[in-house]
C-alpha atoms as a PDB file:
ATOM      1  CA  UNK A   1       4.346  11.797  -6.533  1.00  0.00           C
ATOM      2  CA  UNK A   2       2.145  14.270  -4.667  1.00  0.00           C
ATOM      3  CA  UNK A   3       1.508  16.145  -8.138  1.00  0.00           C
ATOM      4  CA  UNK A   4       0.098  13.272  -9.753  1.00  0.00           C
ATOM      5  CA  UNK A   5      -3.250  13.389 -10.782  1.00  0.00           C
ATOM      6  CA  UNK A   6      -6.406  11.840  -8.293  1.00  0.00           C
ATOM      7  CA  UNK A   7      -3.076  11.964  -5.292  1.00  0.00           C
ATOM      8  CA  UNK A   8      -5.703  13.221  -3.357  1.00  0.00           C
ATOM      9  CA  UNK A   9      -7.709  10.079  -3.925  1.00  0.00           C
ATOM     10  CA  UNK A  10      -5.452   7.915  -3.213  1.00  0.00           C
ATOM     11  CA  UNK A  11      -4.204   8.907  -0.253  1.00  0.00           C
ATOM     12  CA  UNK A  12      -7.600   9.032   1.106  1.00  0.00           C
ATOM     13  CA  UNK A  13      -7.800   5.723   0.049  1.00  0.00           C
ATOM     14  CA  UNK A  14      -4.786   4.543   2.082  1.00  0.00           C
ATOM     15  CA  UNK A  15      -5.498   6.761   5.032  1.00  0.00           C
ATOM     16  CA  UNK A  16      -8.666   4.606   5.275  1.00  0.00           C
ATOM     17  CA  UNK A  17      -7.040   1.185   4.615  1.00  0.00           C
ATOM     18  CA  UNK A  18      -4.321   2.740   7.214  1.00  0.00           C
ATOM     19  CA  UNK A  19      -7.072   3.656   9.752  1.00  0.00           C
ATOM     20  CA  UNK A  20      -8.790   0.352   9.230  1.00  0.00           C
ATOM     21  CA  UNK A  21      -5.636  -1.661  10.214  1.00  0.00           C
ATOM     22  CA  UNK A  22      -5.276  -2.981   6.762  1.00  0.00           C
ATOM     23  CA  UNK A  23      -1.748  -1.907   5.848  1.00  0.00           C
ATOM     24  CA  UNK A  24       0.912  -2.351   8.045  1.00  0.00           C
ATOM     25  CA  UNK A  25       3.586   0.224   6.045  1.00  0.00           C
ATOM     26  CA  UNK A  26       4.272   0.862   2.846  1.00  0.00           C
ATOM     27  CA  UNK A  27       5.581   3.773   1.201  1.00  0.00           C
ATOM     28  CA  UNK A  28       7.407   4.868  -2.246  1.00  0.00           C
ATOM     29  CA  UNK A  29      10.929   3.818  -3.462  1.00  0.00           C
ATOM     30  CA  UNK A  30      13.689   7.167  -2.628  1.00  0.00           C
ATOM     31  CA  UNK A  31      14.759   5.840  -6.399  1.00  0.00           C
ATOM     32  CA  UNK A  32      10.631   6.894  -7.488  1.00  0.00           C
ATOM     33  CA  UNK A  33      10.673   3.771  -9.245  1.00  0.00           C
ATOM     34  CA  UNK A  34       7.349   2.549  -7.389  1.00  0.00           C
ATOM     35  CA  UNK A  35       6.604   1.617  -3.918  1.00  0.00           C
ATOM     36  CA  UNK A  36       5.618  -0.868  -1.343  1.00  0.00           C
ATOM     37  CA  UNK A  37       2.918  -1.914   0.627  1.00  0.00           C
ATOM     38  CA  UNK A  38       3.085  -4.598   3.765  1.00  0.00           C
ATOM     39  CA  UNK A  39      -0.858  -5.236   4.486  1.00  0.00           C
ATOM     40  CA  UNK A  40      -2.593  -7.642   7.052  1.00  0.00           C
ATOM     41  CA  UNK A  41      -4.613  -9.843   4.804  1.00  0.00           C
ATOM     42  CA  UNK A  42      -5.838 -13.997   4.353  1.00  0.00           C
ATOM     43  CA  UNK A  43      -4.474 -14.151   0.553  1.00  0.00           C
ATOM     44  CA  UNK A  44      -3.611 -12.928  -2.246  1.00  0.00           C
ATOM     45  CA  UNK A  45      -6.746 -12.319  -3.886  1.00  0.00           C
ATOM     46  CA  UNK A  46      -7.669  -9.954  -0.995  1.00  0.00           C
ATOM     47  CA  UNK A  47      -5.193  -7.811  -2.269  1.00  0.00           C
ATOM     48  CA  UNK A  48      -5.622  -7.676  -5.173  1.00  0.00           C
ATOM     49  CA  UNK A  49      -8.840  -6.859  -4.844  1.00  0.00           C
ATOM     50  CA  UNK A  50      -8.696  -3.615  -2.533  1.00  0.00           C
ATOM     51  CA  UNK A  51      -5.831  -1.927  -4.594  1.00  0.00           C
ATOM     52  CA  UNK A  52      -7.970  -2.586  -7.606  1.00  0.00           C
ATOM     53  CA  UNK A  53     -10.429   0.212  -5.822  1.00  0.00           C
ATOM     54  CA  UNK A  54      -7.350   2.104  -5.376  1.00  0.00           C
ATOM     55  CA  UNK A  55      -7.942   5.153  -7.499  1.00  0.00           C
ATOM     56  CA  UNK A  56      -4.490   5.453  -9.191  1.00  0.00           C
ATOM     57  CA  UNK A  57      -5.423   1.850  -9.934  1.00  0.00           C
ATOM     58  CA  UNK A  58      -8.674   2.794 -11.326  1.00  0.00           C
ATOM     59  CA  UNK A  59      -7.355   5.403 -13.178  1.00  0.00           C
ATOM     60  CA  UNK A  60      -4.498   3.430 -14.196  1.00  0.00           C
ATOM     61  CA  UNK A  61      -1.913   5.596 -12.596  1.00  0.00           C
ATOM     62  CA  UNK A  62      -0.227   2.228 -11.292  1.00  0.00           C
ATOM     63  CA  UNK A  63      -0.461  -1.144 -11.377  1.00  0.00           C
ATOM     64  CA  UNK A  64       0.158  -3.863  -9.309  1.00  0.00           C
ATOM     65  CA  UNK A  65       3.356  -5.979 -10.544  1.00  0.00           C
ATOM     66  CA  UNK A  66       3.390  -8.635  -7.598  1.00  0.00           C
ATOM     67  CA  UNK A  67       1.845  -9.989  -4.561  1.00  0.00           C
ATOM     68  CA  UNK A  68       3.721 -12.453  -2.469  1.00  0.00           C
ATOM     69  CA  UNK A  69       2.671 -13.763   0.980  1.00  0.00           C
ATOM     70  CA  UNK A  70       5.607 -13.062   3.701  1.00  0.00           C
ATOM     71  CA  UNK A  71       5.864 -14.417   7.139  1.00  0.00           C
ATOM     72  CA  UNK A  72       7.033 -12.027   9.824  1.00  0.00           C
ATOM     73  CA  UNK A  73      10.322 -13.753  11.769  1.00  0.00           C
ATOM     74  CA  UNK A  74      11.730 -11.119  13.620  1.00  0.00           C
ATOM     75  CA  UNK A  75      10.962  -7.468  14.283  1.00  0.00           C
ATOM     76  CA  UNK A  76      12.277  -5.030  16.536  1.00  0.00           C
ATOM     77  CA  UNK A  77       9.960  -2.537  18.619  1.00  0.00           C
ATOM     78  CA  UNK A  78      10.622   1.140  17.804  1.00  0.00           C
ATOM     79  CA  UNK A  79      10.594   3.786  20.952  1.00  0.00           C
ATOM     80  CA  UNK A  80       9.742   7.261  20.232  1.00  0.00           C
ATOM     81  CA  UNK A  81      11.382   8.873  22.320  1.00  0.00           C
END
């Protein structure tokens, strides 16, 4: 993935959206069949609208093939140790 083109754009991108508390994880498939992205956000159209700045969406490296709203249950607290 890293030898795609504008990678270097994009992960800027995400760094910031990272560093801006935006996305929550995300990360590509081990199968390289696409990826996933868990972001803090009030809809849908939010969404859809920052990862259309996305350069590899601008460029049309990727595309965004769904966007569903998901309520956090459980989750367990990871120690670095």
């Amino acid at each position: 993935m890293r030898e795609l083109l504008y990678w270097t754009e994009h992960a800027a991108f995400m760094d910031q959206i990272f560093d801006d508390g935006v996305v929550v994880l995300g990360g590509p498939f081990t199968d390289e069949t696409g990826s996933i992205v868990i972001v803090e956000a009030e809809n849908e159209h939010e969404v859809a609208d920052l990862f259309a700045r996305d350069p590899f969406a601008v460029q049309g490296a990727f595309a965004i093939n769904g966007l569903k709203q998901w309520q956090l249950f459980l989750m367990h607290a990871v120690n670095h140790r």
